[in-house]
ModelCIF file with pLDDT and N, C-alpha, C, O atoms, coordinates in Angstrom:
data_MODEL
#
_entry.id   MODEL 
#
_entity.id                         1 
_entity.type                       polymer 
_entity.pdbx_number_of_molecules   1 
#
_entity_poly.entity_id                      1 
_entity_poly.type                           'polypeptide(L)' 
_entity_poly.nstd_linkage                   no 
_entity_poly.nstd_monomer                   no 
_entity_poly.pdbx_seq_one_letter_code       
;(UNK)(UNK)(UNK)(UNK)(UNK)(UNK)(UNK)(UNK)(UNK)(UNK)(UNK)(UNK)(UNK)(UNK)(UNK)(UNK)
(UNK)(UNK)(UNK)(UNK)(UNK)(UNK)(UNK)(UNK)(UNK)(UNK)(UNK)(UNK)(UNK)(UNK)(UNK)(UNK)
(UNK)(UNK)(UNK)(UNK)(UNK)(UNK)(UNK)(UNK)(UNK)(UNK)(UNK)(UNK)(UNK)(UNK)(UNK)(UNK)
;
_entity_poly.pdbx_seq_one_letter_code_can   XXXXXXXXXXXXXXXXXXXXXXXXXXXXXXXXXXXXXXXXXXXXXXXX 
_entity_poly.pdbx_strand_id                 A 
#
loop_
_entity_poly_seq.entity_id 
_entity_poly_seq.num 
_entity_poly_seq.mon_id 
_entity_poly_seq.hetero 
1 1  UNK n 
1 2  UNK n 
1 3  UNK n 
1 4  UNK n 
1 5  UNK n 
1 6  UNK n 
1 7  UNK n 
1 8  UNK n 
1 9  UNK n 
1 10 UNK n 
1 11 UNK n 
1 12 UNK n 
1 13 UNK n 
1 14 UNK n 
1 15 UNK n 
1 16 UNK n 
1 17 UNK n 
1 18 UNK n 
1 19 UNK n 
1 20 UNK n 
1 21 UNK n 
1 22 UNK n 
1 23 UNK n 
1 24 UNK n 
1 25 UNK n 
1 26 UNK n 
1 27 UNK n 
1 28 UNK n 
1 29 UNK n 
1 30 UNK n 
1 31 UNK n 
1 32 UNK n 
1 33 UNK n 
1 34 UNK n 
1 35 UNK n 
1 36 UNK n 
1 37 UNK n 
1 38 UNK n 
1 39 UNK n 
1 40 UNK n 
1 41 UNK n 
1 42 UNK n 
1 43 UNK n 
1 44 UNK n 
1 45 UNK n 
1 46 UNK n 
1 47 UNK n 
1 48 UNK n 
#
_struct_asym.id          A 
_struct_asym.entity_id   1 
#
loop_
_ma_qa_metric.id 
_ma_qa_metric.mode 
_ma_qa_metric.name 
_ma_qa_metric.software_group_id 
_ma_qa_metric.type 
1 global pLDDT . pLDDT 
2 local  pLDDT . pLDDT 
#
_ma_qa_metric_global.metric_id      1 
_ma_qa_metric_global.metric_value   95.19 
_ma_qa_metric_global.model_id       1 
_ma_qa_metric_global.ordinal_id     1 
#
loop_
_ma_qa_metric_local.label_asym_id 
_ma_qa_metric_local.label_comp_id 
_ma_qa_metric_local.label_seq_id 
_ma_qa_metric_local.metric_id 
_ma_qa_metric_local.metric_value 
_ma_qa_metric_local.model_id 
_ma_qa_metric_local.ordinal_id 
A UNK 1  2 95.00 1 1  
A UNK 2  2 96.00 1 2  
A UNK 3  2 94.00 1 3  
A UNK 4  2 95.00 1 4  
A UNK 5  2 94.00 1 5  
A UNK 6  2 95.00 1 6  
A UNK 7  2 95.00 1 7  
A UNK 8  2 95.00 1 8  
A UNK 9  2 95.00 1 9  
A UNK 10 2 96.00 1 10 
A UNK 11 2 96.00 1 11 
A UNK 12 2 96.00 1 12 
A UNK 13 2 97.00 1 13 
A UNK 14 2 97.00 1 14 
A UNK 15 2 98.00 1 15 
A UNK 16 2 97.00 1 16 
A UNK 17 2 98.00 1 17 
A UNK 18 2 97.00 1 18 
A UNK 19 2 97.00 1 19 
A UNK 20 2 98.00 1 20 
A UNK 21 2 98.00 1 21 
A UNK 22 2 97.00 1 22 
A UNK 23 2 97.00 1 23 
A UNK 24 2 97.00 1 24 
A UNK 25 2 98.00 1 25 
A UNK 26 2 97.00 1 26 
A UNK 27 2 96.00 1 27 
A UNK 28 2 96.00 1 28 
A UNK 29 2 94.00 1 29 
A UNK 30 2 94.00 1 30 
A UNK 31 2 90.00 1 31 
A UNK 32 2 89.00 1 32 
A UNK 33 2 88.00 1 33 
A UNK 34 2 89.00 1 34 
A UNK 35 2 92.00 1 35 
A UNK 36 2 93.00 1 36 
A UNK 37 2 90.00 1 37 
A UNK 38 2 94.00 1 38 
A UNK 39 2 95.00 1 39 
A UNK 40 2 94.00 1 40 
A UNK 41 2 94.00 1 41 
A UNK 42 2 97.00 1 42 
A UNK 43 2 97.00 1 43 
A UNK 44 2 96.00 1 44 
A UNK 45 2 97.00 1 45 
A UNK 46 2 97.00 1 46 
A UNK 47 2 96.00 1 47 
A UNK 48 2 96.00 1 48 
#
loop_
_atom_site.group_PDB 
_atom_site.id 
_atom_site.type_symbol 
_atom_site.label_atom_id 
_atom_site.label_alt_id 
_atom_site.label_comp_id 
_atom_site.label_asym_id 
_atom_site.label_entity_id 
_atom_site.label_seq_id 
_atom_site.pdbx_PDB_ins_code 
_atom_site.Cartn_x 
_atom_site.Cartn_y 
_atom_site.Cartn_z 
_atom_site.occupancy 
_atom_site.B_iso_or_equiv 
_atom_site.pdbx_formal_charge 
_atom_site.auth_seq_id 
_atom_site.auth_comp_id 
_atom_site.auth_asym_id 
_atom_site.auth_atom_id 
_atom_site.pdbx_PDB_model_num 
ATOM 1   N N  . UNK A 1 1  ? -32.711 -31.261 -12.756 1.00 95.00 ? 1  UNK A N  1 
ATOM 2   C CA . UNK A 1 1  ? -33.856 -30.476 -12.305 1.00 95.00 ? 1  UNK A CA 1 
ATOM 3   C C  . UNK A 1 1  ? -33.886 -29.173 -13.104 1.00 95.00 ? 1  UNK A C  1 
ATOM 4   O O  . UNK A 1 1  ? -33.472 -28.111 -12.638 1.00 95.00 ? 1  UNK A O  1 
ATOM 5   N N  . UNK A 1 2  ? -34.350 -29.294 -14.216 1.00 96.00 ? 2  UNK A N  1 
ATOM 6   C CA . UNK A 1 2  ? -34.604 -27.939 -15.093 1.00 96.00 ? 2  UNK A CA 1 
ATOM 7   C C  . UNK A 1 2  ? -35.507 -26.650 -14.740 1.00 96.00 ? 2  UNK A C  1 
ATOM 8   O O  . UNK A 1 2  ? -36.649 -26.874 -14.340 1.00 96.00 ? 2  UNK A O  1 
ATOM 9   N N  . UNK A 1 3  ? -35.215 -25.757 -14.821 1.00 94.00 ? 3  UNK A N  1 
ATOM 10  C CA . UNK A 1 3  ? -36.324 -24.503 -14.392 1.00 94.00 ? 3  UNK A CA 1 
ATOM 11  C C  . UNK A 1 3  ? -37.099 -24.476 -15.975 1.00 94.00 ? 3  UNK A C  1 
ATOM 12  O O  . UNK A 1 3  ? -36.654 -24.678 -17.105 1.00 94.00 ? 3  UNK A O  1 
ATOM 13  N N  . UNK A 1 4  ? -38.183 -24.198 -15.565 1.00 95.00 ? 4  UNK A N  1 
ATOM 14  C CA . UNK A 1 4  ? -39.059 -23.770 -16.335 1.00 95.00 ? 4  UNK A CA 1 
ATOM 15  C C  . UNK A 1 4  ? -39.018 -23.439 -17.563 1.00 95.00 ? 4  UNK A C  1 
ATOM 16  O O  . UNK A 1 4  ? -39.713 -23.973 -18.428 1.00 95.00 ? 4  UNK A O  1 
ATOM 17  N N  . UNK A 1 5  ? -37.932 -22.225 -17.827 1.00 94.00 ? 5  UNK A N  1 
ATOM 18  C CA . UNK A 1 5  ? -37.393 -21.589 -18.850 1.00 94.00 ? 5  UNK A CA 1 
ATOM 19  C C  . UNK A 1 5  ? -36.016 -23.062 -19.516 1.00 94.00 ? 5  UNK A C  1 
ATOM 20  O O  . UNK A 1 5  ? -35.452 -22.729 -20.558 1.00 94.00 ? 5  UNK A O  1 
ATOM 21  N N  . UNK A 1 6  ? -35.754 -23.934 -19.159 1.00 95.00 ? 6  UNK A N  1 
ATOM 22  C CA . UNK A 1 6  ? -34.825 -24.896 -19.764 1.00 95.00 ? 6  UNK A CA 1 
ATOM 23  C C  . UNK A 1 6  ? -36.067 -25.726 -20.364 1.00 95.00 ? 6  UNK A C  1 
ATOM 24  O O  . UNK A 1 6  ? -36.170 -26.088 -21.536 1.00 95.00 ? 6  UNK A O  1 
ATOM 25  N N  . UNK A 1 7  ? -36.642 -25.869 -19.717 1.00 95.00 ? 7  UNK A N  1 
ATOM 26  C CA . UNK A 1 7  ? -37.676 -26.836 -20.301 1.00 95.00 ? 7  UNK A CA 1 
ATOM 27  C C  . UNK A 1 7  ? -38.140 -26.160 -21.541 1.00 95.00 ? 7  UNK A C  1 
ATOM 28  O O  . UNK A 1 7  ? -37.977 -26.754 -22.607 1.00 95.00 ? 7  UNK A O  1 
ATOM 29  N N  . UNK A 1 8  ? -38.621 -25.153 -21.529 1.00 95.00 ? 8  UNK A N  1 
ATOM 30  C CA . UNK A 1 8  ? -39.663 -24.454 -22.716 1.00 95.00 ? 8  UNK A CA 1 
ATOM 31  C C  . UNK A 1 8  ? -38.565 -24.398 -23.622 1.00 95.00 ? 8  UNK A C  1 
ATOM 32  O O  . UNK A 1 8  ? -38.920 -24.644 -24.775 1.00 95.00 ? 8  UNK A O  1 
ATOM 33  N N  . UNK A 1 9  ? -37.226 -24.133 -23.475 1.00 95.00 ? 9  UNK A N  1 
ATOM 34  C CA . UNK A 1 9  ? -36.055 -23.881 -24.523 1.00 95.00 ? 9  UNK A CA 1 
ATOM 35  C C  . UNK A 1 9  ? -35.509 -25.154 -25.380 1.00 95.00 ? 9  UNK A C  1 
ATOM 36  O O  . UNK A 1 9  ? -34.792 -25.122 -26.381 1.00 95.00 ? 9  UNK A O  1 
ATOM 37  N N  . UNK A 1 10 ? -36.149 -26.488 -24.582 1.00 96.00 ? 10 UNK A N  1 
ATOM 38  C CA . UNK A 1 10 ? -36.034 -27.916 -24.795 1.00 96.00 ? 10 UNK A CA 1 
ATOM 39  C C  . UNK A 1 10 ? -33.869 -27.596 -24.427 1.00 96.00 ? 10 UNK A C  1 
ATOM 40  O O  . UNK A 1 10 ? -32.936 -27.388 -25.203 1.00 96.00 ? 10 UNK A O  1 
ATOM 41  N N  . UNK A 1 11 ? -33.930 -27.695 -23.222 1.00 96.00 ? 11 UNK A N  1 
ATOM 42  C CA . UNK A 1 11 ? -32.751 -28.101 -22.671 1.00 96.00 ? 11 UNK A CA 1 
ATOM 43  C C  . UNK A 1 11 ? -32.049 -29.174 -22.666 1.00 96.00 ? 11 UNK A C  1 
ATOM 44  O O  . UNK A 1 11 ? -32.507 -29.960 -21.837 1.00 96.00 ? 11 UNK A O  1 
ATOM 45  N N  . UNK A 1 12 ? -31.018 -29.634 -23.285 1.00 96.00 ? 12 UNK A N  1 
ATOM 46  C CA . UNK A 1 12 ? -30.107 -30.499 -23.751 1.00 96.00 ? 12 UNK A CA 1 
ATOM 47  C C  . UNK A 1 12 ? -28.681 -30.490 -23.368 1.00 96.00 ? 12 UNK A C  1 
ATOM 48  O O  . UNK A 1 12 ? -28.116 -29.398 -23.294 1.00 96.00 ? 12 UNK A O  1 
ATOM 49  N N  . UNK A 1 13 ? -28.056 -31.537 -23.126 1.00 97.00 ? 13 UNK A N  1 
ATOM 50  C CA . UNK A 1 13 ? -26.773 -31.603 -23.225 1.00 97.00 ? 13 UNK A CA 1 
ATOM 51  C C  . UNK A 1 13 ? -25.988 -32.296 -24.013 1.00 97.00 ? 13 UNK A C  1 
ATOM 52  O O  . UNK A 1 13 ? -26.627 -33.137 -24.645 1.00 97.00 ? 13 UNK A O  1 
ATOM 53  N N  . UNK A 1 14 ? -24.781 -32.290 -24.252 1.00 97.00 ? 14 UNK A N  1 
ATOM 54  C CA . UNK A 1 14 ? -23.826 -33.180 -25.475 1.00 97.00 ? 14 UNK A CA 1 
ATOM 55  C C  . UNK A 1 14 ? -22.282 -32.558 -24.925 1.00 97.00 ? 14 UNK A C  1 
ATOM 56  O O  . UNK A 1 14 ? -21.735 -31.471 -24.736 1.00 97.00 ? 14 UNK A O  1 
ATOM 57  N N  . UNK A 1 15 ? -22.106 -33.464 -24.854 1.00 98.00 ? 15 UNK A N  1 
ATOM 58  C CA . UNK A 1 15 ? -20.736 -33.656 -25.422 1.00 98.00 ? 15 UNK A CA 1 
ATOM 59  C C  . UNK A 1 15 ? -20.289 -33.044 -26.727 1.00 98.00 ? 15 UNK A C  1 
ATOM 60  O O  . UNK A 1 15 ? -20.957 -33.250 -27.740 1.00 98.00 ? 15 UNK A O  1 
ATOM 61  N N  . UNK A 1 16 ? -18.776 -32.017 -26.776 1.00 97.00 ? 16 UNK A N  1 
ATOM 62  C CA . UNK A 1 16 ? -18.392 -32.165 -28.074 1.00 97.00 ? 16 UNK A CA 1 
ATOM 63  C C  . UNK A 1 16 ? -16.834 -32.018 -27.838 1.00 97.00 ? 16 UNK A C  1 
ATOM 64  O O  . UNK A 1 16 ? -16.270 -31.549 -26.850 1.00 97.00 ? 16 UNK A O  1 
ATOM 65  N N  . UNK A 1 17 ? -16.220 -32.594 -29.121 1.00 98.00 ? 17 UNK A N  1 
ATOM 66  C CA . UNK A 1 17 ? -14.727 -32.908 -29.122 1.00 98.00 ? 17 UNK A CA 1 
ATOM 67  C C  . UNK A 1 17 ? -14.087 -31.462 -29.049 1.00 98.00 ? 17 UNK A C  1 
ATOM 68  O O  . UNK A 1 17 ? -14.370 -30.540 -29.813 1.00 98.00 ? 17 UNK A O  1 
ATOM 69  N N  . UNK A 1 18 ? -13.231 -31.415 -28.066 1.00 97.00 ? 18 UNK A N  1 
ATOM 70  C CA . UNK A 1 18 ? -12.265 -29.728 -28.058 1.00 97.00 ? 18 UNK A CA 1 
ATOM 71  C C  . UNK A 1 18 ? -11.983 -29.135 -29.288 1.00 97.00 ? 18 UNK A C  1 
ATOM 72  O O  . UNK A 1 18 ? -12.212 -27.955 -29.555 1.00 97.00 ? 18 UNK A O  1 
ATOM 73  N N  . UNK A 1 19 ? -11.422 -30.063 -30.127 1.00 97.00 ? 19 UNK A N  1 
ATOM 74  C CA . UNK A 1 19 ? -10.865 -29.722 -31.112 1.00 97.00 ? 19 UNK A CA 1 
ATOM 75  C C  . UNK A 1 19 ? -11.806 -29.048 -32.463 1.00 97.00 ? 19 UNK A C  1 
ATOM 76  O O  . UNK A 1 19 ? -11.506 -28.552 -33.549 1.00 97.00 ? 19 UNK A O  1 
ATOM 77  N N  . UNK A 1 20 ? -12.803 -29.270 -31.898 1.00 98.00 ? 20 UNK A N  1 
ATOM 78  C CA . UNK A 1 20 ? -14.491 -28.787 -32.844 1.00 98.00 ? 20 UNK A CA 1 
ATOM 79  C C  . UNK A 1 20 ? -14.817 -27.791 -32.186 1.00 98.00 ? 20 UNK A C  1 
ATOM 80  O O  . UNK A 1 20 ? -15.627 -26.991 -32.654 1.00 98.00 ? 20 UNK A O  1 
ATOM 81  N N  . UNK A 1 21 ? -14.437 -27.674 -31.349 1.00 98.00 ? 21 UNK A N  1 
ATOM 82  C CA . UNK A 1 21 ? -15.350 -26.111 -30.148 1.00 98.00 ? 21 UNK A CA 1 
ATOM 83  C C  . UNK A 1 21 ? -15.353 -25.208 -31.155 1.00 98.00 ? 21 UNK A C  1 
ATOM 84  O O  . UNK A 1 21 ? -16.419 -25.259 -31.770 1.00 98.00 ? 21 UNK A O  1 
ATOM 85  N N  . UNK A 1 22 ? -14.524 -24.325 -31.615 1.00 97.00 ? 22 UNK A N  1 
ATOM 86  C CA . UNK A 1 22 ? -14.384 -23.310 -31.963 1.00 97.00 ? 22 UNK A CA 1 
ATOM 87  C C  . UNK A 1 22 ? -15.187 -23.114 -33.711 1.00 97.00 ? 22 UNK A C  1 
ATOM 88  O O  . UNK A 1 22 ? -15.636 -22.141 -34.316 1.00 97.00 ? 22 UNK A O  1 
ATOM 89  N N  . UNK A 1 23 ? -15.090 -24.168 -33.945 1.00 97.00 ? 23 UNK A N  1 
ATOM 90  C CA . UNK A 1 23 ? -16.080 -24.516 -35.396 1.00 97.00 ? 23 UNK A CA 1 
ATOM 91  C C  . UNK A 1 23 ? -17.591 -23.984 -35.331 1.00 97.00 ? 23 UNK A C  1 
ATOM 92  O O  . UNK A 1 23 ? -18.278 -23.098 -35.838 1.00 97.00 ? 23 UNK A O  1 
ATOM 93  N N  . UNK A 1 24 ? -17.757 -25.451 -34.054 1.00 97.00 ? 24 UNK A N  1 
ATOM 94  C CA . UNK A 1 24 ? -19.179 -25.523 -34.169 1.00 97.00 ? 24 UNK A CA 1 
ATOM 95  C C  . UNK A 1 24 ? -20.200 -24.286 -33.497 1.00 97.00 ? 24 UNK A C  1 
ATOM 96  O O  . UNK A 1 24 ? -21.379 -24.060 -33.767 1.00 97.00 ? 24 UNK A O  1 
ATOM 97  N N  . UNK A 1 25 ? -19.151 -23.472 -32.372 1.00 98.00 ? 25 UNK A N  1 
ATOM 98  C CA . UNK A 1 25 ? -19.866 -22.411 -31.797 1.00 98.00 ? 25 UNK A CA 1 
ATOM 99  C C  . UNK A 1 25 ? -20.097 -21.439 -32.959 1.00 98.00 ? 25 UNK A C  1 
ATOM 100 O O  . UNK A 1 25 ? -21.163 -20.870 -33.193 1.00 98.00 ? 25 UNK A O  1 
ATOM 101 N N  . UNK A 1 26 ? -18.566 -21.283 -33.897 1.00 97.00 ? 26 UNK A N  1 
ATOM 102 C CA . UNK A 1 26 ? -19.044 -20.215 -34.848 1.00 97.00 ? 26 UNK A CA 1 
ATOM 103 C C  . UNK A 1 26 ? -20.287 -20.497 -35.459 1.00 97.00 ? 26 UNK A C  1 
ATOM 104 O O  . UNK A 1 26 ? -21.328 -19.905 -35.175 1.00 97.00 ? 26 UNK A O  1 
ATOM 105 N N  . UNK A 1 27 ? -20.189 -21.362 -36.262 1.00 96.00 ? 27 UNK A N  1 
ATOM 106 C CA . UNK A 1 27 ? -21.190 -21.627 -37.506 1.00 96.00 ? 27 UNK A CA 1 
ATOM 107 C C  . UNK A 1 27 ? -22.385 -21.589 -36.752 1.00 96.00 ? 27 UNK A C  1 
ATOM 108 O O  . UNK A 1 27 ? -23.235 -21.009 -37.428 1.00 96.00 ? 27 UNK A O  1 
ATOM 109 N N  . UNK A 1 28 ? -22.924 -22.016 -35.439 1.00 96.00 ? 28 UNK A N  1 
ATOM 110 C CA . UNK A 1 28 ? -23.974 -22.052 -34.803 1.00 96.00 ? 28 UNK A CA 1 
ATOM 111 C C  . UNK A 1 28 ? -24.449 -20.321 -34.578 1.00 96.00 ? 28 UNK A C  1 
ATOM 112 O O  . UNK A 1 28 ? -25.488 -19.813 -34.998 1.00 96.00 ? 28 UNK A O  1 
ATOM 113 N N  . UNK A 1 29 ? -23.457 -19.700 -33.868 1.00 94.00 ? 29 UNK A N  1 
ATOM 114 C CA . UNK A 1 29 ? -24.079 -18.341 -34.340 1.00 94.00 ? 29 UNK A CA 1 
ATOM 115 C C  . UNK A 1 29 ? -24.415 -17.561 -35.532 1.00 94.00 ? 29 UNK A C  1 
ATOM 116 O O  . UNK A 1 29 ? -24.991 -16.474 -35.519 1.00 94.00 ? 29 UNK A O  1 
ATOM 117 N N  . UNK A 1 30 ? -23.981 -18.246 -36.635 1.00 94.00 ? 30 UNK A N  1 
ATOM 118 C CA . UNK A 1 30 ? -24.566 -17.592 -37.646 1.00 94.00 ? 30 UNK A CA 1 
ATOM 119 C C  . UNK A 1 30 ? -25.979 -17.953 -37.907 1.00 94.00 ? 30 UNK A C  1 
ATOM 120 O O  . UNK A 1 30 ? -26.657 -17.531 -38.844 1.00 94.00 ? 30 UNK A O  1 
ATOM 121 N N  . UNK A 1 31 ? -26.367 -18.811 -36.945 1.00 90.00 ? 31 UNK A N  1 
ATOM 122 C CA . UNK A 1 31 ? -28.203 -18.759 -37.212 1.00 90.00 ? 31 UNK A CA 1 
ATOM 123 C C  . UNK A 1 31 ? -28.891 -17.943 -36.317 1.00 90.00 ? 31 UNK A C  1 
ATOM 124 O O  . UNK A 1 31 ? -30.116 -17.823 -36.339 1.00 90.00 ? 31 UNK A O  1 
ATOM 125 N N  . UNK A 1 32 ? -28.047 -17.296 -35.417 1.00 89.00 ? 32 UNK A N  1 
ATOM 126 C CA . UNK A 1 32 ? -29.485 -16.377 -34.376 1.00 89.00 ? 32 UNK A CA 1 
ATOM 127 C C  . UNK A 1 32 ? -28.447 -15.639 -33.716 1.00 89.00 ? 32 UNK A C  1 
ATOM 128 O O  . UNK A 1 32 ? -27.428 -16.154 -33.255 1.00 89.00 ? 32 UNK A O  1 
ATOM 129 N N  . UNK A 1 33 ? -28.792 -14.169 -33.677 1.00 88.00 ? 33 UNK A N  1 
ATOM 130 C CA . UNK A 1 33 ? -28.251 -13.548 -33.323 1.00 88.00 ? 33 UNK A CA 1 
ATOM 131 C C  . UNK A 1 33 ? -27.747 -13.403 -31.508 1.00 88.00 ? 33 UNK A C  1 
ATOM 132 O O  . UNK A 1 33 ? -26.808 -12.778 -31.016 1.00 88.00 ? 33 UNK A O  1 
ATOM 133 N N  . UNK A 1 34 ? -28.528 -14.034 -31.027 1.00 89.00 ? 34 UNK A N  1 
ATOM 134 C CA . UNK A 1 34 ? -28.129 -14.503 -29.856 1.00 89.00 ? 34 UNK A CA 1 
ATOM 135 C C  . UNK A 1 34 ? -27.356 -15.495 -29.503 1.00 89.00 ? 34 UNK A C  1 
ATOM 136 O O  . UNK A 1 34 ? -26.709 -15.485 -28.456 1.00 89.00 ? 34 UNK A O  1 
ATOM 137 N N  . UNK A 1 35 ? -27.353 -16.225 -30.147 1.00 92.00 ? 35 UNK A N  1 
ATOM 138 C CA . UNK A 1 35 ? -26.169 -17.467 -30.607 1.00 92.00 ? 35 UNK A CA 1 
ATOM 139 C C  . UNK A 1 35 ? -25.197 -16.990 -30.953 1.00 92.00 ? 35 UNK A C  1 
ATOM 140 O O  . UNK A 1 35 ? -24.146 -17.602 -30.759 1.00 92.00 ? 35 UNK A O  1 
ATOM 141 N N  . UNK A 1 36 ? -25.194 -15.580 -31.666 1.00 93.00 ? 36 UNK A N  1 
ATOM 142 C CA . UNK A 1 36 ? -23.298 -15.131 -31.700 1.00 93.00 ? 36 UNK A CA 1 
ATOM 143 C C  . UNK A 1 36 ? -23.135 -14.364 -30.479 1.00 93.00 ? 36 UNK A C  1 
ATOM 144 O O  . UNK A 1 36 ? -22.083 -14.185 -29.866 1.00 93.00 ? 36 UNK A O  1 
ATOM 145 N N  . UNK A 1 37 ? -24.418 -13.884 -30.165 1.00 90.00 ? 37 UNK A N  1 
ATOM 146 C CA . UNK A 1 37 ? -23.905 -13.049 -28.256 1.00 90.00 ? 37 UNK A CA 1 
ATOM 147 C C  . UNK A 1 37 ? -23.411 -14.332 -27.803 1.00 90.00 ? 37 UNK A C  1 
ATOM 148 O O  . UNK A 1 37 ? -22.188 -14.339 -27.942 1.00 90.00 ? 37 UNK A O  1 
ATOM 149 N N  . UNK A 1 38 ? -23.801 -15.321 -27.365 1.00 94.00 ? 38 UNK A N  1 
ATOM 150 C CA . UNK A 1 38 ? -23.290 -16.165 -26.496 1.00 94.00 ? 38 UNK A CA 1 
ATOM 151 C C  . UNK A 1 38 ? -22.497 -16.837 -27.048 1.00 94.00 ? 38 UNK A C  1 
ATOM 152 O O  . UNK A 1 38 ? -21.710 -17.055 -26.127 1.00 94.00 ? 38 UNK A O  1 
ATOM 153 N N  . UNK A 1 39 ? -22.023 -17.456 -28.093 1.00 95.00 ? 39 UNK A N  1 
ATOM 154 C CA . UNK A 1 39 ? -20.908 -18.016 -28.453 1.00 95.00 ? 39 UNK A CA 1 
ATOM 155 C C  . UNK A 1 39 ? -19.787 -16.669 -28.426 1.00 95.00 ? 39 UNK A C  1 
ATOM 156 O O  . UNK A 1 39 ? -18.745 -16.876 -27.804 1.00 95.00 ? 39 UNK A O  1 
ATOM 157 N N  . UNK A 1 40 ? -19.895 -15.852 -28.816 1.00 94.00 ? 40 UNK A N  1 
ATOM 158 C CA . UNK A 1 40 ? -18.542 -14.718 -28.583 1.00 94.00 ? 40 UNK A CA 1 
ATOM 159 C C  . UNK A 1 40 ? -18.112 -14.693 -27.023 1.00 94.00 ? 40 UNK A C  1 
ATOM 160 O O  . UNK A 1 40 ? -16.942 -14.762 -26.649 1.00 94.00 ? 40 UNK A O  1 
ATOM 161 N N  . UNK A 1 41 ? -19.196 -14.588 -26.199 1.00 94.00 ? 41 UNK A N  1 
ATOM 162 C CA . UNK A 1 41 ? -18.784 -14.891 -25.146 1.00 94.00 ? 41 UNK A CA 1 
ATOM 163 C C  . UNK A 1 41 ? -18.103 -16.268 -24.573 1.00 94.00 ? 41 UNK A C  1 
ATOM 164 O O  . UNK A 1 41 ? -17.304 -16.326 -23.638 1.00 94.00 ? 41 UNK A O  1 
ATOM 165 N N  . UNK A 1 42 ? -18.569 -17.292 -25.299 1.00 97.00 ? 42 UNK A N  1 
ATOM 166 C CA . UNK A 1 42 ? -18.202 -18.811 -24.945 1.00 97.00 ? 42 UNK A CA 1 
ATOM 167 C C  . UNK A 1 42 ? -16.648 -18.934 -25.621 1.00 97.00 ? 42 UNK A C  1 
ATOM 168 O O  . UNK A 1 42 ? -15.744 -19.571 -25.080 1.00 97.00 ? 42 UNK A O  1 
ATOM 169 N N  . UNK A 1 43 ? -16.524 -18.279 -26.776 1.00 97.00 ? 43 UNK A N  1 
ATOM 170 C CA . UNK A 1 43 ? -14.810 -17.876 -27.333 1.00 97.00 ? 43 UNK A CA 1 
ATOM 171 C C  . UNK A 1 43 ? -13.993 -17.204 -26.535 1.00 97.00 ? 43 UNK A C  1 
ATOM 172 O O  . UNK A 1 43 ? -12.818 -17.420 -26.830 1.00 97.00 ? 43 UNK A O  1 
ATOM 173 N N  . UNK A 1 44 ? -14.124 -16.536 -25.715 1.00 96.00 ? 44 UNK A N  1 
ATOM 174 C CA . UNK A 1 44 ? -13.620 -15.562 -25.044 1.00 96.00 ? 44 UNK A CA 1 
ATOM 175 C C  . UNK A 1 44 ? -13.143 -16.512 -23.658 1.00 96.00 ? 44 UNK A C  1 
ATOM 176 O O  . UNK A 1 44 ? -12.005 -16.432 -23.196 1.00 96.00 ? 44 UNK A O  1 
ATOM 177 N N  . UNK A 1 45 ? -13.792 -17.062 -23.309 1.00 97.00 ? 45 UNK A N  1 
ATOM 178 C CA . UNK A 1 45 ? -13.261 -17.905 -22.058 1.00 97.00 ? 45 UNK A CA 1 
ATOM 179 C C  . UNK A 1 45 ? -12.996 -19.043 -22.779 1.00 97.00 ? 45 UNK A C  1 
ATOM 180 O O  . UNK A 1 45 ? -12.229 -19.719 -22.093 1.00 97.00 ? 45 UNK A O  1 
ATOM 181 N N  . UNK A 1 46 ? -13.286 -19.703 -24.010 1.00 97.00 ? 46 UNK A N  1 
ATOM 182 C CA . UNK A 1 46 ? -12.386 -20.891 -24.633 1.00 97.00 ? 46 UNK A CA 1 
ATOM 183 C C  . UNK A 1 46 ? -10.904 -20.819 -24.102 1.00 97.00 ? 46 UNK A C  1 
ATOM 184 O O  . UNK A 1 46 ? -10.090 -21.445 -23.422 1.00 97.00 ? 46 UNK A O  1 
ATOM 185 N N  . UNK A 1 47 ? -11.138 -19.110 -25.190 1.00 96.00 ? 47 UNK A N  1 
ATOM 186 C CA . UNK A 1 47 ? -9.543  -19.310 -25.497 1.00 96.00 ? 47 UNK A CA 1 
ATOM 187 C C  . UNK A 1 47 ? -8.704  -18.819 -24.360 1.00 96.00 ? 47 UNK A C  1 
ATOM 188 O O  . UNK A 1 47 ? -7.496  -18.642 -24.521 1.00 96.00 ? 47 UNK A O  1 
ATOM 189 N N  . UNK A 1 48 ? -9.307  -18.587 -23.197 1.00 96.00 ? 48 UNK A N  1 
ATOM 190 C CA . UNK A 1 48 ? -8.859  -18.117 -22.313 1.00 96.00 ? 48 UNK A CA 1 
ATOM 191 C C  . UNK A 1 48 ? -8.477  -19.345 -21.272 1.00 96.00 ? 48 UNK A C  1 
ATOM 192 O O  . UNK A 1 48 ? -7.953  -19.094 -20.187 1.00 96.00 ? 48 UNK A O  1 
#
């Protein structure tokens, strides 16, 4: 049941292998600067 704002963002899920986490969040923030706000945050409780 998506809100509004998931929908317009085209909300998705996946699976990804642990051992890739830390790859794929980086390189993904290097396309939008909000993508490194939230992946820095998503590193931070990774590695935690």
């Amino acid at each position: 049941n998506y809100t509004n704002e998931e929908k317009i963002g085209n909300f998705q899920y996946q699976y990804i292998p642990l051992d890739k986490f830390e790859e794929i969040i980086i390189s993904n923030g290097k396309k939008r600067k909000e993508a490194e706000m939230i992946g820095h945050e998503m590193l931070i409780a990774f590695r935690e």
